[in-house]
C-alpha atoms as a PDB file:
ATOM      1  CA  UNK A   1      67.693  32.224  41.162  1.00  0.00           C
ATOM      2  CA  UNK A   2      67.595  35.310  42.690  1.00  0.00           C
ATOM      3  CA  UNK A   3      63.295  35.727  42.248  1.00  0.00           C
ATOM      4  CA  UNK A   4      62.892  32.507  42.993  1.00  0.00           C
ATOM      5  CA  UNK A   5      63.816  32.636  46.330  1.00  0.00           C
ATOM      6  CA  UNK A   6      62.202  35.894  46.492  1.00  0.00           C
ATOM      7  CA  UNK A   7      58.955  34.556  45.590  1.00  0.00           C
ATOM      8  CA  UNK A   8      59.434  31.180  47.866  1.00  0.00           C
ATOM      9  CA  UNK A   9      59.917  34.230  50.775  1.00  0.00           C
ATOM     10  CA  UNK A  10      56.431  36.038  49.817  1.00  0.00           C
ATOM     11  CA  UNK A  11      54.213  33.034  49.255  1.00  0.00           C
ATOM     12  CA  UNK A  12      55.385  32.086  52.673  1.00  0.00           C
ATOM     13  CA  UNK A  13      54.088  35.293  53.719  1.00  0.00           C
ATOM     14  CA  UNK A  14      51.041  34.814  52.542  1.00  0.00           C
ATOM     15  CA  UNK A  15      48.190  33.318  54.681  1.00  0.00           C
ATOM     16  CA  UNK A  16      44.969  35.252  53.747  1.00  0.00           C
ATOM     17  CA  UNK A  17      43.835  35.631  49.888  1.00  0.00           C
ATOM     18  CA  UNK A  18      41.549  37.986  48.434  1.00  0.00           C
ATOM     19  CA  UNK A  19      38.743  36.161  46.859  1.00  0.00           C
ATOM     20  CA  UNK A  20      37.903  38.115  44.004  1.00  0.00           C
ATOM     21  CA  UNK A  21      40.798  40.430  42.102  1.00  0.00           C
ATOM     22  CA  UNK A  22      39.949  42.811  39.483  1.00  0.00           C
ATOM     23  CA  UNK A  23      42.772  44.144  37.159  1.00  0.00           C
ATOM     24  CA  UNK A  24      41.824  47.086  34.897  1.00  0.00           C
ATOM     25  CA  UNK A  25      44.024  47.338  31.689  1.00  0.00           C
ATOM     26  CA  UNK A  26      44.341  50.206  29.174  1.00  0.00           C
ATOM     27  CA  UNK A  27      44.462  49.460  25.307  1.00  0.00           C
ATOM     28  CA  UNK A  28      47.993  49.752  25.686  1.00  0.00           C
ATOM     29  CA  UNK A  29      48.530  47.698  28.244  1.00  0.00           C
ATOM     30  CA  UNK A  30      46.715  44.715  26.140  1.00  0.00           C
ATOM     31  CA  UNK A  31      48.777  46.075  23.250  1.00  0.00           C
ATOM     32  CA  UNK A  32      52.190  45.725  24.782  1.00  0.00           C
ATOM     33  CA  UNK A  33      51.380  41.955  26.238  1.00  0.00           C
ATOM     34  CA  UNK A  34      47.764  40.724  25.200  1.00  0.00           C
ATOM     35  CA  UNK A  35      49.488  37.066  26.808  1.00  0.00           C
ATOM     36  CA  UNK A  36      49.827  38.203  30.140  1.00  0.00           C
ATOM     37  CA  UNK A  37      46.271  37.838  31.190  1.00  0.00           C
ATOM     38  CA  UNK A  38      46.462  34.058  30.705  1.00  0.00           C
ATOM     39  CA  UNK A  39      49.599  33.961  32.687  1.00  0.00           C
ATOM     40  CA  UNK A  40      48.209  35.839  35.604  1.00  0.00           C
ATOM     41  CA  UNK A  41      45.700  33.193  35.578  1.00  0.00           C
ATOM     42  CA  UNK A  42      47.800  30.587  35.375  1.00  0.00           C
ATOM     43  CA  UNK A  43      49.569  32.208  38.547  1.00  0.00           C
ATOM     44  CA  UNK A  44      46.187  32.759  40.933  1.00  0.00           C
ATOM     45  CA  UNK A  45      45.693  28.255  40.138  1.00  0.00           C
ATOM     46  CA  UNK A  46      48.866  27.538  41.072  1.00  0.00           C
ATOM     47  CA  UNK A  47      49.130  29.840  43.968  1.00  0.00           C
ATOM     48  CA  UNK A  48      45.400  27.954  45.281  1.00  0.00           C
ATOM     49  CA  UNK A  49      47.252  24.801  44.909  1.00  0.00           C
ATOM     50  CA  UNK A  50      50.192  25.454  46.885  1.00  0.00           C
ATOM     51  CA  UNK A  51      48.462  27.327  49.884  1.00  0.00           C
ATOM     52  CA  UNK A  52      45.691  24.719  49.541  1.00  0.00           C
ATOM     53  CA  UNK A  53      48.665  22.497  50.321  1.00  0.00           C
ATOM     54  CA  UNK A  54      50.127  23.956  53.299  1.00  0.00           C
ATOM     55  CA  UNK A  55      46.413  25.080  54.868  1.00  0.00           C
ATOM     56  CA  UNK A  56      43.977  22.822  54.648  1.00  0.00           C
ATOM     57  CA  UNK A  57      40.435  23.548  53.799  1.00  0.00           C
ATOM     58  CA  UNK A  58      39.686  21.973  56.950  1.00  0.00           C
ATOM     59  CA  UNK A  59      41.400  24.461  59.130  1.00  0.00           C
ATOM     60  CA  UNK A  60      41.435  27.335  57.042  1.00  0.00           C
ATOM     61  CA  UNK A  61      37.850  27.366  54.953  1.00  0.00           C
ATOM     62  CA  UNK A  62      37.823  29.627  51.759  1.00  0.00           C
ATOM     63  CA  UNK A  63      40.058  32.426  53.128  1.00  0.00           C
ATOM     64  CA  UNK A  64      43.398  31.160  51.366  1.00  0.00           C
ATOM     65  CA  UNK A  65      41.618  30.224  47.771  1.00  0.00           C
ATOM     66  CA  UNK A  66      41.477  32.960  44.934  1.00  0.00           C
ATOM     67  CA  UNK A  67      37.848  32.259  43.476  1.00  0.00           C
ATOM     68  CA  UNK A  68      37.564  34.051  40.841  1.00  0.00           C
ATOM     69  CA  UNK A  69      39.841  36.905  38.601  1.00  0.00           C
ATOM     70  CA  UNK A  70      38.371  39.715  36.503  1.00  0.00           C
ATOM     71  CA  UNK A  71      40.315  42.090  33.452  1.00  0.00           C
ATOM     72  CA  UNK A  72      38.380  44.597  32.404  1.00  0.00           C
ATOM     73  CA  UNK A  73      39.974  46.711  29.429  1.00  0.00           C
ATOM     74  CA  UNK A  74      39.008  50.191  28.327  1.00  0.00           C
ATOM     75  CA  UNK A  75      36.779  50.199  24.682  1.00  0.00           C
ATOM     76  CA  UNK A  76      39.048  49.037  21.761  1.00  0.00           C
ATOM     77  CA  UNK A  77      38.441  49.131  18.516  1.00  0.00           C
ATOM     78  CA  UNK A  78      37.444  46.057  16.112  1.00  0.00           C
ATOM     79  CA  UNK A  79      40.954  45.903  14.794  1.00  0.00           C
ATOM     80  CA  UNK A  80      42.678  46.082  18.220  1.00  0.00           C
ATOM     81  CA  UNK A  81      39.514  43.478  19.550  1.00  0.00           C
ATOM     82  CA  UNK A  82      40.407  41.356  16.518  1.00  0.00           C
ATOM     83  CA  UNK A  83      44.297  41.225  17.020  1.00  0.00           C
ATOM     84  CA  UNK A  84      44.498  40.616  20.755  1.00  0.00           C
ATOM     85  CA  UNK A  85      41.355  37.717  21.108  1.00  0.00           C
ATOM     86  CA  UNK A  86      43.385  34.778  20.236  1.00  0.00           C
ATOM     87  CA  UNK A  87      45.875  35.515  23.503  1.00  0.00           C
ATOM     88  CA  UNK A  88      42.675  36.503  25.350  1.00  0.00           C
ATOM     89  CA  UNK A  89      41.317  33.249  24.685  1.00  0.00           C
ATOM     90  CA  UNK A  90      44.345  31.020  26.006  1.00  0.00           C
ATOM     91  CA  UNK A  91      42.710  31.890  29.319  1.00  0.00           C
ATOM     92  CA  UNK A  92      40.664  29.084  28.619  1.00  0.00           C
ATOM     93  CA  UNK A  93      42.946  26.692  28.475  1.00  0.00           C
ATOM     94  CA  UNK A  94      44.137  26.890  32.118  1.00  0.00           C
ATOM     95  CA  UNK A  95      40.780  28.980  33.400  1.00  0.00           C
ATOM     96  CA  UNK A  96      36.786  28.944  32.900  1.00  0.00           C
ATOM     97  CA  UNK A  97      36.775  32.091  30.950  1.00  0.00           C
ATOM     98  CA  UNK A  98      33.829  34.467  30.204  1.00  0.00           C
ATOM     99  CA  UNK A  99      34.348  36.979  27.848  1.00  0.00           C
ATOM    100  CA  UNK A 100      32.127  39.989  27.055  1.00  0.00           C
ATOM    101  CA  UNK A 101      32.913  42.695  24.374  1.00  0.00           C
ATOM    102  CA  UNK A 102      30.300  44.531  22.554  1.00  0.00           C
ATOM    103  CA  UNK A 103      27.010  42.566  23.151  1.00  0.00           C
ATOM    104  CA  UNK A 104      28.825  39.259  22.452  1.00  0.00           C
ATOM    105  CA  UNK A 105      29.131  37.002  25.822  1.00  0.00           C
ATOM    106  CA  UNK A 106      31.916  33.147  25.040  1.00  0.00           C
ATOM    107  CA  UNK A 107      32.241  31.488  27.671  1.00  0.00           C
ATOM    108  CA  UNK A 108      34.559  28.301  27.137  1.00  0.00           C
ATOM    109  CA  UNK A 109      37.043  26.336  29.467  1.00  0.00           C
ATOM    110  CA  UNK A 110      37.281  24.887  33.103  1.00  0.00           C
ATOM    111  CA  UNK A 111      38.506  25.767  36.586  1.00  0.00           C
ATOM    112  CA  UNK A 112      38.959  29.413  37.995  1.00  0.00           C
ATOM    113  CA  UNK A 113      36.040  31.694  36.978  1.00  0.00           C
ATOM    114  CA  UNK A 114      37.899  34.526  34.914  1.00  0.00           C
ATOM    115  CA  UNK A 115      35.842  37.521  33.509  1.00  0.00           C
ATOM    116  CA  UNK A 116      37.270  39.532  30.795  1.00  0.00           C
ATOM    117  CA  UNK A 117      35.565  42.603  30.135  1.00  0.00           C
ATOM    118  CA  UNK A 118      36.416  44.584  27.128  1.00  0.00           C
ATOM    119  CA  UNK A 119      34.803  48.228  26.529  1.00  0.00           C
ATOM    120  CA  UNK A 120      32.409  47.739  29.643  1.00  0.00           C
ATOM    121  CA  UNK A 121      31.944  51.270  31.750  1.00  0.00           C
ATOM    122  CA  UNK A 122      29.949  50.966  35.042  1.00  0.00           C
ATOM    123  CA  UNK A 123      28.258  54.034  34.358  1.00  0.00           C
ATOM    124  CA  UNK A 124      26.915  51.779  31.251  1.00  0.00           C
ATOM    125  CA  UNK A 125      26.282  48.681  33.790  1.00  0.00           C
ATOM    126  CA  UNK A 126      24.181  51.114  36.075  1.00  0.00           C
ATOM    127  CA  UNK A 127      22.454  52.162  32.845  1.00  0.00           C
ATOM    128  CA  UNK A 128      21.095  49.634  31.300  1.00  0.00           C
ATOM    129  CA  UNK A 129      19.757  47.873  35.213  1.00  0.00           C
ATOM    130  CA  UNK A 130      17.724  51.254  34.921  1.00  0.00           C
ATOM    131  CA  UNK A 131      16.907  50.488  31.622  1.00  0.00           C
ATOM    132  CA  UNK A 132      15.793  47.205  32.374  1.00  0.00           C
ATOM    133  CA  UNK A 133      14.062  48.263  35.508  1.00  0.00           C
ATOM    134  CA  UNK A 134      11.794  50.941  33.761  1.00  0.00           C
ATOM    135  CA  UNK A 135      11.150  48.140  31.050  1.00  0.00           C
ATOM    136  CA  UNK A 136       9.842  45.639  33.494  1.00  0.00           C
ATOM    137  CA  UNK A 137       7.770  47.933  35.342  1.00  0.00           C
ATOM    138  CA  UNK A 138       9.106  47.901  38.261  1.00  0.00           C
ATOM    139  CA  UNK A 139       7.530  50.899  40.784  1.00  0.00           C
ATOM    140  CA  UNK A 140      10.003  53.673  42.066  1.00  0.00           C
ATOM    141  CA  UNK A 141       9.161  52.707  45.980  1.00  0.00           C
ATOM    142  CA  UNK A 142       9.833  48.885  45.029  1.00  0.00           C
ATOM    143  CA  UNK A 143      13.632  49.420  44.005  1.00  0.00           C
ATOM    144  CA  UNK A 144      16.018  49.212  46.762  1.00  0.00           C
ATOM    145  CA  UNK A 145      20.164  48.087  46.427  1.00  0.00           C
ATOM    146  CA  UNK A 146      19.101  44.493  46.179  1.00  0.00           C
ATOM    147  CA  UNK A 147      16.527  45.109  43.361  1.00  0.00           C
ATOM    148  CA  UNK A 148      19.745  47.014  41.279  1.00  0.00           C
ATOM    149  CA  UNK A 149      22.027  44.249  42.329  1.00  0.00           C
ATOM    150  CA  UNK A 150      20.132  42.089  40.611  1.00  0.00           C
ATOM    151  CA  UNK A 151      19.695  43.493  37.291  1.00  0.00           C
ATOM    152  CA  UNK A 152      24.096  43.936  37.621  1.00  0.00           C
ATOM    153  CA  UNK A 153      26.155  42.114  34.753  1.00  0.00           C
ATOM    154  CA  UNK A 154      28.965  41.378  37.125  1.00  0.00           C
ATOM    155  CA  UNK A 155      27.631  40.374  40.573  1.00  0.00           C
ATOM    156  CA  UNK A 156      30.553  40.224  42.981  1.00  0.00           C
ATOM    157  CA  UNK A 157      32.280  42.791  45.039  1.00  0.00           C
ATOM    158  CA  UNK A 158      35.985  42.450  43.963  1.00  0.00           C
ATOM    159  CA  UNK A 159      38.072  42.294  47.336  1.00  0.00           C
ATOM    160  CA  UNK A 160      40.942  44.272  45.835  1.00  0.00           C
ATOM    161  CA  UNK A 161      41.310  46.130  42.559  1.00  0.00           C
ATOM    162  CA  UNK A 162      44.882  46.528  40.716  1.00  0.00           C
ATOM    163  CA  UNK A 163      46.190  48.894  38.363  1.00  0.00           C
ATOM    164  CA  UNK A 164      49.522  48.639  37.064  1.00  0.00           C
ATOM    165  CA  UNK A 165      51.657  51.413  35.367  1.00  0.00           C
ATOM    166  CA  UNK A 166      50.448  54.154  38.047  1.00  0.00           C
ATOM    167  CA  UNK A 167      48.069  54.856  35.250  1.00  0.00           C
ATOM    168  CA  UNK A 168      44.150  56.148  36.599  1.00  0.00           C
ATOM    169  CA  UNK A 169      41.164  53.738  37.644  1.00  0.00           C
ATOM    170  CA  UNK A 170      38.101  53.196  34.995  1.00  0.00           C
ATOM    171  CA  UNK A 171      34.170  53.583  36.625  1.00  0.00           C
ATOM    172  CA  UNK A 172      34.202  49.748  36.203  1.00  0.00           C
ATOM    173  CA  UNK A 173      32.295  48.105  38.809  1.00  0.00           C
ATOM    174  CA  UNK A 174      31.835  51.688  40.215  1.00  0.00           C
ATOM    175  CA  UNK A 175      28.355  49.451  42.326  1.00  0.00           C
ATOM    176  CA  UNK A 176      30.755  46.309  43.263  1.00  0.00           C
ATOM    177  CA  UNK A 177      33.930  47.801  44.179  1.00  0.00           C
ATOM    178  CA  UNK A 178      33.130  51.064  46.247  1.00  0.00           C
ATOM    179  CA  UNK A 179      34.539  49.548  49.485  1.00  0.00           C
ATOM    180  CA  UNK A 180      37.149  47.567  47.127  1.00  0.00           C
ATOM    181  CA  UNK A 181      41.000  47.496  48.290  1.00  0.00           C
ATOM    182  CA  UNK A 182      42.851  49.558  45.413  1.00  0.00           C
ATOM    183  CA  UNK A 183      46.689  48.824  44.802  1.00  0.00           C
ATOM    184  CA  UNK A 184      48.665  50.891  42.035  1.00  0.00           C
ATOM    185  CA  UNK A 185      51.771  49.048  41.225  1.00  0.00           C
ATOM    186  CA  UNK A 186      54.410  51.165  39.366  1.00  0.00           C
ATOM    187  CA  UNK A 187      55.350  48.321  37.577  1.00  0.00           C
ATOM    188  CA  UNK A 188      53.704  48.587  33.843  1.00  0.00           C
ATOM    189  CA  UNK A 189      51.719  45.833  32.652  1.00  0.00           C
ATOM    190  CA  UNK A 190      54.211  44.007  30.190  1.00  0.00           C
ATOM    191  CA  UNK A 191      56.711  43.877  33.196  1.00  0.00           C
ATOM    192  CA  UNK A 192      54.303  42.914  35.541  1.00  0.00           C
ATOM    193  CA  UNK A 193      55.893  39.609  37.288  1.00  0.00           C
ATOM    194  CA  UNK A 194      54.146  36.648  39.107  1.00  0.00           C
ATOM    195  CA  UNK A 195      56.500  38.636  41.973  1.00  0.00           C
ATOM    196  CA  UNK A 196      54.810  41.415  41.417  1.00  0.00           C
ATOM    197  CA  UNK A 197      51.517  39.964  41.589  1.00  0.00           C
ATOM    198  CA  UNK A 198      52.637  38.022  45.133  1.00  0.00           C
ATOM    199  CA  UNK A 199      53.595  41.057  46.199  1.00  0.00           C
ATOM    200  CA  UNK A 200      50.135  42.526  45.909  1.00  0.00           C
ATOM    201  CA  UNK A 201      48.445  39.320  47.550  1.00  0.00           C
ATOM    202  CA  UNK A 202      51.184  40.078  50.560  1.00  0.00           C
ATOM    203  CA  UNK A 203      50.015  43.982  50.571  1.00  0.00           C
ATOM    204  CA  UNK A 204      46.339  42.941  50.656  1.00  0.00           C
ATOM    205  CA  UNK A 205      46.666  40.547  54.120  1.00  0.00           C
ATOM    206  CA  UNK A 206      48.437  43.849  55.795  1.00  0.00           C
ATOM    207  CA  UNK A 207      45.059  45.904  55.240  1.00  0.00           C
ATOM    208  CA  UNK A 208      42.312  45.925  57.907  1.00  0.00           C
ATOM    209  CA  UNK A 209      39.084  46.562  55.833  1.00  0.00           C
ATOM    210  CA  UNK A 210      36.125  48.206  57.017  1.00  0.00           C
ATOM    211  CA  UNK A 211      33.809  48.089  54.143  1.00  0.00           C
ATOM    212  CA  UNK A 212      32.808  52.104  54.712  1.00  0.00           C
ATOM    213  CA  UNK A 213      32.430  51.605  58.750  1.00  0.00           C
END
């Protein structure tokens, strides 16, 4: 009873949602609750609904709608890829789920864009659009931020970035996310609550962003 209230009391808090959330995970954090990424989804279409509810498009355009959610996961290995893709793939039965790991891309499912990204470094992601420049031909004096952008697996700029378990951040999306909110929760990733997560979406309104101004 006691959360429920608590979490009636933050999502009335909440008026302004980041668009685009990144979570990075750990092996062990995948390990300990491999489900949780499904939930979380689950949690960002129901939280659209009910704002979408109580602010109209109308009056309020895109700035209280999640639009899309990203997990990326340090490299596992095929037994640990093996074990946790069937919970990785319930995603897609409440999301629109894209799922890279090793140089296989599924997508399957409907709604919310959700990227899961298993093994993915940006300092690999910056690679290979190097790679792929060099291979096209493309001259020095021709290649500008746009001309990398668009050679990027992952083109969006997260609005915040969360890492649970006061563990370290991974280079992903070192490009997308360098004027990214960050928010370290202390709370580890297999006790990681929808209030938890509401409590992040409360902590992101508060900031005033200036996108490296």
């Amino acid at each position: 009873m006691f959360y429920w209230l608590y979490e009636r009391m933050l999502l009335s808090q909440v008026q302004l949602l980041p668009r685009h959330i990144c979570f990075m995970l750990s092996s062990a954090d995948l390990a300990a609750d491999s489900e949780k990424c499904a939930r979380v989804a689950g949690w960002c279409t129901e939280i659209n609904a009910i704002l979408a509810r109580s602010h109209p498009p109308a009056d309020s355009g895109d700035r209280t709608a999640i639009k899309s959610l990203t997990f990326h996961v340090n490299p596992l290995s095929e037994e640990e890829v093996a074990r946790c893709l069937p919970a990785i793939k319930k995603i897609a039965e409440v999301a629109r789920l894209v799922l890279h790991y090793g140089d296989k891309e599924e997508v399957m499912g409907s709604g919310l864009p959700v990227v899961v990204a298993i093994g993915k470094s940006g300092r690999e992601e910056i690679t290979d659009c190097i790679k792929k420049l060099a291979k096209n031909g493309v001259s020095p004096e021709d290649i500008d931020e746009k001309t990398l952008e668009s050679c990027l697996t992952f083109r969006y700029d997260p609005d915040i970035v969360v890492k649970t378990g006061g563990d370290h951040l991974t280079d992903f999306l070192i490009w997308q996310s360098v004027y990214s909110e960050l928010f370290f929760s202390d709370v580890n990733w297999k006790y990681f609550r929808r209030v938890d997560f509401l409590r992040v979406l409360r902590d992101y309104q508060s900031r005033i962003r200036r996108f490296g101004k």
